[in-house]
C-alpha atoms as a PDB file:
ATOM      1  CA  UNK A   1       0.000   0.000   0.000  1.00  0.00           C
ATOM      2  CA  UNK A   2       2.672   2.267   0.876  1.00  0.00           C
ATOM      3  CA  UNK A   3       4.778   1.619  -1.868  1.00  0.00           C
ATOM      4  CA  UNK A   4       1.412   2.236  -4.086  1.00  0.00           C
ATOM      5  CA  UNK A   5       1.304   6.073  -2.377  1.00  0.00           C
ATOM      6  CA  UNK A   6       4.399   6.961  -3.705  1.00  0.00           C
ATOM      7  CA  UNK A   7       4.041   5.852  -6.803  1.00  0.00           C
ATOM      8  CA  UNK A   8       0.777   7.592  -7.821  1.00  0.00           C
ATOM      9  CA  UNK A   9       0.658  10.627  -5.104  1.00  0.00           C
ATOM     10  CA  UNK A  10       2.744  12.790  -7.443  1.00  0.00           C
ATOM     11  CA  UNK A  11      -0.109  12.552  -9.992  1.00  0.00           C
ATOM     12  CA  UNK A  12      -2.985  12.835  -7.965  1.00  0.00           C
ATOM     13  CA  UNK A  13      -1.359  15.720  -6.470  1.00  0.00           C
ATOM     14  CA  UNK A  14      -1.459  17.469  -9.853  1.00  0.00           C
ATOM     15  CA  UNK A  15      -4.288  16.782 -10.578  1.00  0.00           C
ATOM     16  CA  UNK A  16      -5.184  19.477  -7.849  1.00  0.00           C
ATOM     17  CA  UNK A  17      -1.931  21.239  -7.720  1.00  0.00           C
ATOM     18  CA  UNK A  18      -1.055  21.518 -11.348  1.00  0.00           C
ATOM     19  CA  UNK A  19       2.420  22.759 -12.162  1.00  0.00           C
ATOM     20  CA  UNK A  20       2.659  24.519 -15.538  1.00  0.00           C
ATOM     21  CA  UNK A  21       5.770  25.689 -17.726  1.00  0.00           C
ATOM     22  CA  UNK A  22       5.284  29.633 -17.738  1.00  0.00           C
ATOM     23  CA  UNK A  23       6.126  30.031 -21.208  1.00  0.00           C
ATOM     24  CA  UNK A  24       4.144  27.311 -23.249  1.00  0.00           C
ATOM     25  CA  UNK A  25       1.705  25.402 -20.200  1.00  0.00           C
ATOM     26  CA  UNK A  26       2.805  22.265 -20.716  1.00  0.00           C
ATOM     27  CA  UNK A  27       3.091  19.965 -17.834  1.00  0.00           C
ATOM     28  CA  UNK A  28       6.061  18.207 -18.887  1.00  0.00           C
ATOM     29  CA  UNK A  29       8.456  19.879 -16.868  1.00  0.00           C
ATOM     30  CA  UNK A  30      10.255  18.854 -12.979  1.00  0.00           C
ATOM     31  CA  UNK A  31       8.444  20.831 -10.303  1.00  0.00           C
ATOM     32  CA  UNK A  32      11.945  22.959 -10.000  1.00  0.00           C
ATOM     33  CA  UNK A  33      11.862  23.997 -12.924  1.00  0.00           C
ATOM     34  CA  UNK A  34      10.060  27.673 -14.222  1.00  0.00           C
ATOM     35  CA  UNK A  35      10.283  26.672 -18.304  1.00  0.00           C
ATOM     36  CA  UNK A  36      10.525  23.543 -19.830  1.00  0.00           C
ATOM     37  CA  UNK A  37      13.520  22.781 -21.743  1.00  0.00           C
ATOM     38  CA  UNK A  38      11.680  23.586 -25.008  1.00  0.00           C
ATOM     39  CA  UNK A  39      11.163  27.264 -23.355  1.00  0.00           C
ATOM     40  CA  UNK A  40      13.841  27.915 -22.077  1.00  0.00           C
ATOM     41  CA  UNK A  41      16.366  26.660 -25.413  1.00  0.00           C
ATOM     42  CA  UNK A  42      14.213  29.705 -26.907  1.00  0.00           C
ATOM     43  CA  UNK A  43      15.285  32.375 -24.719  1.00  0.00           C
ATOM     44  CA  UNK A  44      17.561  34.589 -26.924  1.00  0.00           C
ATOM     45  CA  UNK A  45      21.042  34.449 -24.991  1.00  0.00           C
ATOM     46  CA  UNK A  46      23.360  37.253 -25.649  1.00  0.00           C
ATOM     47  CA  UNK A  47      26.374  35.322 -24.110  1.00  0.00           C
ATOM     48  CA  UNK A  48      27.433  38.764 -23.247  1.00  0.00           C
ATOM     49  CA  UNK A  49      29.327  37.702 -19.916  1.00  0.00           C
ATOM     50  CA  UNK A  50      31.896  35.134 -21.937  1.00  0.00           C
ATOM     51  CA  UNK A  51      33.092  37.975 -24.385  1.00  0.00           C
ATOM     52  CA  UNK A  52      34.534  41.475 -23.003  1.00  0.00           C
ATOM     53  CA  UNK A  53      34.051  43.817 -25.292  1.00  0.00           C
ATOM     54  CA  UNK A  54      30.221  43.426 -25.390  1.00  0.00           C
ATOM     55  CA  UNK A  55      27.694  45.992 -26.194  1.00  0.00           C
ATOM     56  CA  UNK A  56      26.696  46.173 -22.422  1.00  0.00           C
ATOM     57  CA  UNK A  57      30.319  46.997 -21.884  1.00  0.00           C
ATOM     58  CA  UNK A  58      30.755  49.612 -24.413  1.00  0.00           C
ATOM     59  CA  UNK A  59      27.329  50.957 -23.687  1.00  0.00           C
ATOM     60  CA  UNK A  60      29.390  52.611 -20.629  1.00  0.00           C
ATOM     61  CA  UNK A  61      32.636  53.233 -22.160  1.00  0.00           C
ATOM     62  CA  UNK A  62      33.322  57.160 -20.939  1.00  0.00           C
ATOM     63  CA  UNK A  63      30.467  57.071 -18.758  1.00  0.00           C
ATOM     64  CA  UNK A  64      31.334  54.775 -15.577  1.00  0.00           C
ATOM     65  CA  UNK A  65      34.277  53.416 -14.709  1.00  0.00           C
ATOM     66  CA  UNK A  66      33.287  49.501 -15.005  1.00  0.00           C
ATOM     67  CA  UNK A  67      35.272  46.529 -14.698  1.00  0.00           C
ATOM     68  CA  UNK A  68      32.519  44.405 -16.838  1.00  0.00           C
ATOM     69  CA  UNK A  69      29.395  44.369 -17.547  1.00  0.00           C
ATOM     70  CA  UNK A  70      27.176  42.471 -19.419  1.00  0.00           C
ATOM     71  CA  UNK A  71      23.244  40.865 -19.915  1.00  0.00           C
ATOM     72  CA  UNK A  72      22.040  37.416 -19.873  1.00  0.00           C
ATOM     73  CA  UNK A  73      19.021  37.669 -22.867  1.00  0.00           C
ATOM     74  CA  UNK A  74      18.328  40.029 -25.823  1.00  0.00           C
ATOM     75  CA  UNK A  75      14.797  41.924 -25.200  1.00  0.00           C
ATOM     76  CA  UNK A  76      12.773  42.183 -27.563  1.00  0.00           C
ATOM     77  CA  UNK A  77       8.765  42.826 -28.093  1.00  0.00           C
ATOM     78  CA  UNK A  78       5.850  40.246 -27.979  1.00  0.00           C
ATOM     79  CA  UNK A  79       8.975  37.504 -27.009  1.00  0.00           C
ATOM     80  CA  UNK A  80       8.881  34.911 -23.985  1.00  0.00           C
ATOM     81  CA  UNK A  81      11.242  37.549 -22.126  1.00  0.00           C
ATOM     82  CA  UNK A  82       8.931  40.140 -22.392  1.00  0.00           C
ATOM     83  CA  UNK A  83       6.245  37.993 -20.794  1.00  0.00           C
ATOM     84  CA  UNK A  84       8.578  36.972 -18.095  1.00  0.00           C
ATOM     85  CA  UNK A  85       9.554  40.482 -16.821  1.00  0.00           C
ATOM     86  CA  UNK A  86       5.959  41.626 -17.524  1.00  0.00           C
ATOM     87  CA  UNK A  87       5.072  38.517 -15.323  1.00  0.00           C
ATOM     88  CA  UNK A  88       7.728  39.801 -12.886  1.00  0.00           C
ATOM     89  CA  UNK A  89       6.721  43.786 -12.637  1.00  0.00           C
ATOM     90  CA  UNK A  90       3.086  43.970 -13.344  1.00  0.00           C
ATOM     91  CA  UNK A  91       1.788  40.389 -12.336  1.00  0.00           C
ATOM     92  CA  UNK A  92       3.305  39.588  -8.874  1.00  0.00           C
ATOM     93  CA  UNK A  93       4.989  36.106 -10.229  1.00  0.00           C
ATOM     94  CA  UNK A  94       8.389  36.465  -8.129  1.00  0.00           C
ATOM     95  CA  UNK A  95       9.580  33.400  -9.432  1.00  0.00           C
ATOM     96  CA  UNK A  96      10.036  34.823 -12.658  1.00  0.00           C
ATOM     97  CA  UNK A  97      12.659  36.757 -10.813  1.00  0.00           C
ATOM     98  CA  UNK A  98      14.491  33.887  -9.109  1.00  0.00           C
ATOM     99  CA  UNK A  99      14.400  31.938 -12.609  1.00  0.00           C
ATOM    100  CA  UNK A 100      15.593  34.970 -14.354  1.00  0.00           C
ATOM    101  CA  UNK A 101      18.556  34.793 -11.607  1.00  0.00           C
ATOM    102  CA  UNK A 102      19.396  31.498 -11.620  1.00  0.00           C
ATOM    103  CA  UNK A 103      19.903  31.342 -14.981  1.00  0.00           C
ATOM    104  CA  UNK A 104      22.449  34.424 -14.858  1.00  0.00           C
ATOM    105  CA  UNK A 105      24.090  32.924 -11.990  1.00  0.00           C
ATOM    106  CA  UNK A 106      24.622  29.608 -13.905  1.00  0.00           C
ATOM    107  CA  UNK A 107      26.239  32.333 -17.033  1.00  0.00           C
ATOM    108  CA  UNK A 108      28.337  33.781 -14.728  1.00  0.00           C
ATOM    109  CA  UNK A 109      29.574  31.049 -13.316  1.00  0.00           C
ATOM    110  CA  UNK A 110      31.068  29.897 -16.812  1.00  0.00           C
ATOM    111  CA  UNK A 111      32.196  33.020 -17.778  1.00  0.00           C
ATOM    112  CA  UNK A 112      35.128  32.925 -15.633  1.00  0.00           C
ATOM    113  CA  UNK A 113      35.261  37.120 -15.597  1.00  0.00           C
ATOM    114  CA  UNK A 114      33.411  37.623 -12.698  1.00  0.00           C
ATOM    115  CA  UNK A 115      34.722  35.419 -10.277  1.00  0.00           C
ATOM    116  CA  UNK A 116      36.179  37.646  -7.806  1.00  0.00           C
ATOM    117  CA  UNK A 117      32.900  39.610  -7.417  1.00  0.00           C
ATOM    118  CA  UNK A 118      32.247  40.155  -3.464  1.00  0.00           C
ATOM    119  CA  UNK A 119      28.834  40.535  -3.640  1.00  0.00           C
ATOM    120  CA  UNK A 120      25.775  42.060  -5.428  1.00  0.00           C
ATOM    121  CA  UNK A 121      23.759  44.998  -5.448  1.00  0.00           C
ATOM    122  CA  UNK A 122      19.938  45.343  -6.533  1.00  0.00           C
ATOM    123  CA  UNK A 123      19.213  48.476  -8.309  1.00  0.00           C
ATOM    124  CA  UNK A 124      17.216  50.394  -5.738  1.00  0.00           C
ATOM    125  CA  UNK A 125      13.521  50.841  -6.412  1.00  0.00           C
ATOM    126  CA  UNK A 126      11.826  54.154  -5.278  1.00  0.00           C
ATOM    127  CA  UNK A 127      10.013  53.503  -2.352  1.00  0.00           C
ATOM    128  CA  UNK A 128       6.237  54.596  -3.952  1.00  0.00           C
ATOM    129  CA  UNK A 129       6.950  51.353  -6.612  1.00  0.00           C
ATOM    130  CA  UNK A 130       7.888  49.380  -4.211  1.00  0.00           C
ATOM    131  CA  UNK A 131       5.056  50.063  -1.795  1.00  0.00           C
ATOM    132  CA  UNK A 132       2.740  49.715  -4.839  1.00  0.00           C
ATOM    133  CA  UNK A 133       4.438  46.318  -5.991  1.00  0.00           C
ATOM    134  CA  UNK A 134       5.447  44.837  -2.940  1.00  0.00           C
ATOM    135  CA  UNK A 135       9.034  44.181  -3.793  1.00  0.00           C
ATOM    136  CA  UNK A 136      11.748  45.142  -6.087  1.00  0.00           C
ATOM    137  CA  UNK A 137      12.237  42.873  -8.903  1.00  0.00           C
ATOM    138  CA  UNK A 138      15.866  43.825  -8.903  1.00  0.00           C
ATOM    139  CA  UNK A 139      16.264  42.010  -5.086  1.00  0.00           C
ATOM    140  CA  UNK A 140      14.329  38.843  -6.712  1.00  0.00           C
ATOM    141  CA  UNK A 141      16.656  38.519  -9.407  1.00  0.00           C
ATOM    142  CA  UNK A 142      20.107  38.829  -7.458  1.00  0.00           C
ATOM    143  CA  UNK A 143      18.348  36.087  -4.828  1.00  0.00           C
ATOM    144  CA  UNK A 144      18.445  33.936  -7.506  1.00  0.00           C
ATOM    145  CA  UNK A 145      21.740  34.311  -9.020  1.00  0.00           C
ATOM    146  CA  UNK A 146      23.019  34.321  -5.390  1.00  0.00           C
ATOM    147  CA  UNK A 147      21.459  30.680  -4.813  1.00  0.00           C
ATOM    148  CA  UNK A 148      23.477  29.358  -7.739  1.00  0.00           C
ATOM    149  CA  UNK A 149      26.455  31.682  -7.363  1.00  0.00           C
ATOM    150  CA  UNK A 150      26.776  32.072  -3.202  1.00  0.00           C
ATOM    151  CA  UNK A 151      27.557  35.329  -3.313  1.00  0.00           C
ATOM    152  CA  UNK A 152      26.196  37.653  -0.334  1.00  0.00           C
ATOM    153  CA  UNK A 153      23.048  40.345  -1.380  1.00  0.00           C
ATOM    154  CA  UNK A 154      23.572  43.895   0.014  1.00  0.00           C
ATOM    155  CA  UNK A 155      19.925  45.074   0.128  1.00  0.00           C
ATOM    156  CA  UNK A 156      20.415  47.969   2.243  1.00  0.00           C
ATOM    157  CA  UNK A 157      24.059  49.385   0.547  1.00  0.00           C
ATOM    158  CA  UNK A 158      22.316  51.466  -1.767  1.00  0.00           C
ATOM    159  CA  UNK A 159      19.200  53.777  -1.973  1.00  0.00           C
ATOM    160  CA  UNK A 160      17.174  55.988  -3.620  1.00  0.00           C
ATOM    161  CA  UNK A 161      16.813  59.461  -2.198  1.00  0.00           C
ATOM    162  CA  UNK A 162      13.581  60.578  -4.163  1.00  0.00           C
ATOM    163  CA  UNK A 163      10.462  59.602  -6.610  1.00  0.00           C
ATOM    164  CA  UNK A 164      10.990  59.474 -10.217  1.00  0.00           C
ATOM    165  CA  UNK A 165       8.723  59.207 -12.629  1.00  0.00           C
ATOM    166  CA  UNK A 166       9.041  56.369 -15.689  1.00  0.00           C
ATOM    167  CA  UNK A 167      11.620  56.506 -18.354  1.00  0.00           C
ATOM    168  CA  UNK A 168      10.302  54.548 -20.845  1.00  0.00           C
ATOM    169  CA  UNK A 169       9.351  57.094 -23.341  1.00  0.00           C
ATOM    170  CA  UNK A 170      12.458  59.488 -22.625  1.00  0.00           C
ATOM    171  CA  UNK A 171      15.418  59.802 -24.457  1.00  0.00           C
ATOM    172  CA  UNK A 172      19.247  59.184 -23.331  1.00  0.00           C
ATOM    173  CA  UNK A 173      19.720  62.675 -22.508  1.00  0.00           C
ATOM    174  CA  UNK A 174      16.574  62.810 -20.491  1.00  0.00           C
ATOM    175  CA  UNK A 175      16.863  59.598 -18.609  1.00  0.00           C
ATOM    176  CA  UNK A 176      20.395  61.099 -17.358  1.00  0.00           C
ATOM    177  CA  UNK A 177      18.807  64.647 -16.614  1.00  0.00           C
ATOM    178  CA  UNK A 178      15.974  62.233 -14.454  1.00  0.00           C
ATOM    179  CA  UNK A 179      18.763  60.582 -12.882  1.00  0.00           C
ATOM    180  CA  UNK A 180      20.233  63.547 -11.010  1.00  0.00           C
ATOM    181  CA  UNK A 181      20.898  63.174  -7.269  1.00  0.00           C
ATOM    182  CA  UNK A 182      18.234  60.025  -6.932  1.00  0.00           C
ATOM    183  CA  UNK A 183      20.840  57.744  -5.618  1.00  0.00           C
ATOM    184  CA  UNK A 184      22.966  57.511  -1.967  1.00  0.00           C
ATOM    185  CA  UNK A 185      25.178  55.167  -0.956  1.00  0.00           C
ATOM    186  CA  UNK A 186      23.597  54.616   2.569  1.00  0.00           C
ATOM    187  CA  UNK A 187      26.300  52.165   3.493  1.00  0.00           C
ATOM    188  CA  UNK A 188      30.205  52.644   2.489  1.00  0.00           C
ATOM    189  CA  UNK A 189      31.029  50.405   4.704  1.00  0.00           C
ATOM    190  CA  UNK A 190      29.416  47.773   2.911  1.00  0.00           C
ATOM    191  CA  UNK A 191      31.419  48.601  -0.285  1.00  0.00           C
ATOM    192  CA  UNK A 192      34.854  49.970   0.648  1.00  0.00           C
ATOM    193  CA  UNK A 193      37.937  47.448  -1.184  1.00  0.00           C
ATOM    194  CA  UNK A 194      35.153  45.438  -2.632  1.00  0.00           C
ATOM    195  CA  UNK A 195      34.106  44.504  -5.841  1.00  0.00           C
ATOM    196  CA  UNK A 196      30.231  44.323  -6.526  1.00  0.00           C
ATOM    197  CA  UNK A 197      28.050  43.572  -9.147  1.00  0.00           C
ATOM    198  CA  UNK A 198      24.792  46.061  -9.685  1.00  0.00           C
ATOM    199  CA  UNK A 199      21.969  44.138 -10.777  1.00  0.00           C
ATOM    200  CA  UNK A 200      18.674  45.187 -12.780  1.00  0.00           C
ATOM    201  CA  UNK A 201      16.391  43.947 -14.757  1.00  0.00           C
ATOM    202  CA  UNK A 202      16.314  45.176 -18.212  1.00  0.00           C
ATOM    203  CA  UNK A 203      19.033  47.512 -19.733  1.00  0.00           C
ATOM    204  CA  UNK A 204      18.077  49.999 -22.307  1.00  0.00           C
ATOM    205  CA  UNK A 205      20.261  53.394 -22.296  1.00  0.00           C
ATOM    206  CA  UNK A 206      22.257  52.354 -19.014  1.00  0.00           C
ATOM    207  CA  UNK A 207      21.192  55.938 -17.677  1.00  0.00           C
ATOM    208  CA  UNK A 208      19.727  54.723 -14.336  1.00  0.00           C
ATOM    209  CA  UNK A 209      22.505  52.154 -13.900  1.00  0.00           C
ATOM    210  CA  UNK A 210      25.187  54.264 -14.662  1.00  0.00           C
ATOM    211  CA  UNK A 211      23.995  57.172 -12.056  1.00  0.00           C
ATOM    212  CA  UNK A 212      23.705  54.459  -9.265  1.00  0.00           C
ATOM    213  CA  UNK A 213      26.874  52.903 -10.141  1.00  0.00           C
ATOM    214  CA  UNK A 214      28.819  56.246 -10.484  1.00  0.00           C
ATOM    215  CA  UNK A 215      28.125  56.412  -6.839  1.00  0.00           C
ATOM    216  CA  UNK A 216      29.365  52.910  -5.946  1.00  0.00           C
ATOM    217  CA  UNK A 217      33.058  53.486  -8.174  1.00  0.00           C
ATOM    218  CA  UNK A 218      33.367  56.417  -5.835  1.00  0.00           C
ATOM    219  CA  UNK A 219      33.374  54.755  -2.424  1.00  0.00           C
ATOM    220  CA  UNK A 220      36.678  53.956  -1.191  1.00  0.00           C
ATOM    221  CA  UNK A 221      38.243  50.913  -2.918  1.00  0.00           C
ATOM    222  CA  UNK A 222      35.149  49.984  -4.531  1.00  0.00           C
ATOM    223  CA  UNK A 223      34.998  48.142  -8.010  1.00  0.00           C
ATOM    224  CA  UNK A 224      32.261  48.051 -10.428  1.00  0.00           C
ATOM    225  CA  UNK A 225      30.499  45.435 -12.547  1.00  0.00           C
ATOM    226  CA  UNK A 226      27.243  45.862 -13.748  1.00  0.00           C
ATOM    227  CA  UNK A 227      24.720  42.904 -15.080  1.00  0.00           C
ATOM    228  CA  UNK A 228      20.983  42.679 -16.198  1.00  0.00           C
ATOM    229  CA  UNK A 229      18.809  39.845 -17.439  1.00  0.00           C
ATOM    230  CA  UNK A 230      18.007  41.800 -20.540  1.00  0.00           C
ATOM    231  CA  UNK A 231      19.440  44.000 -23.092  1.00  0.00           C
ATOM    232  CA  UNK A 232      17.035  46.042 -25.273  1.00  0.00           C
ATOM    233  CA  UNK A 233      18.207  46.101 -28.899  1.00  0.00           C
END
């Protein structure tokens, strides 16, 4: 009888409790896993963290002083990633963020470059999205990479001093102009003769990164690498 249980529990189970891939809803999948394998082979992967040199890199050439930088997946409209981080922001799934994660954790793992990153930063969300969302997608995804990676989250290093309202119709020069004096490193200590990697979500002009990470490169021994699960192109 026993032995019967264990056998068939798992599908009775789901029968209540199904567990569906994300990106197509088919039930073929592990229940660890966010995407099948069919899914998740169609994720566009930049393999941006492998190759210095990469648009994400060059993207802040002149602007920040970075040691690398780079972004797991290419964004682009009405595409499984854009469901994912719309899944993330707008519809409360926070395991889109820890998938997101793990899966840039696993590419920087293999890259090799960032190994001697101390420990990662979320981008700071203002405090009226974050209220209104209930957390910042930015923490979700370094929680994931730092399950696969081990490497410590410093939640509280970094925040934002004031409101801003969204970029996404702005231009370069306005995002930067937006960007002015919204960031304070709250704790140097946490950064001083480290080397940390600022996480986000999607990178499109770099503005907001680049005016947070300025910051960071300033504090006392501090070294800067910057990654994001997307790159707009």
């Amino acid at each position: 009888m026993l032995s019967f249980s264990k056998k068939y529990l798992p599908d009775f189970l789901h029968l209540f409790y199904p567990h569906n891939c994300e990106g197509c809803g088919s039930d073929i999948l592990y229940d660890t896993q966010f995407l099948c394998t069919r899914c998740t082979q169609r994720l566009p992967a930049t393999d941006f963290f492998t190759n210095p040199f990469n648009p994400i890199e060059k993207l802040f050439y002149g602007r920040c002083d970075v040691v690398h930088a780079g972004a797991a997946y290419y964004f682009t409209k009405d595409s499984l990633l854009q469901h994912l981080l719309v899944q993330l922001k707008y519809r409360n799934n926070k395991e889109a963020g820890y998938f997101l994660g793990r899966m840039m954790g696993q590419s920087l793992i293999l890259s090799k470059r960032f190994d001697d990153v101390d420990a990662l930063i979320p981008l700071p969300l203002n405090r009226k999205k974050e209220y209104m969302r209930g957390y910042n997608q930015a923490l979700l995804i370094c929680e994931g990479i730092s399950r696969v990676w081990h490497k410590p989250v410093l939640k509280d290093a970094v925040g934002r001093t004031r409101f801003t309202e969204t970029q996404t119709h702005q231009n370069r020069v306005s995002r930067w102009q937006n960007m002015e004096g919204v960031f304070e490193v709250t704790r140097p200590d946490l950064l001083q003769n480290k080397h940390v990697l600022l996480v986000d979500d999607v990178i499109t002009t770099g503005a907001t990164l680049e005016a947070c990470g300025s910051l960071i490169a300033k504090t006392d021994g501090a070294r800067l690498s910057i990654a994001a699960a997307a790159y707009t192109i």
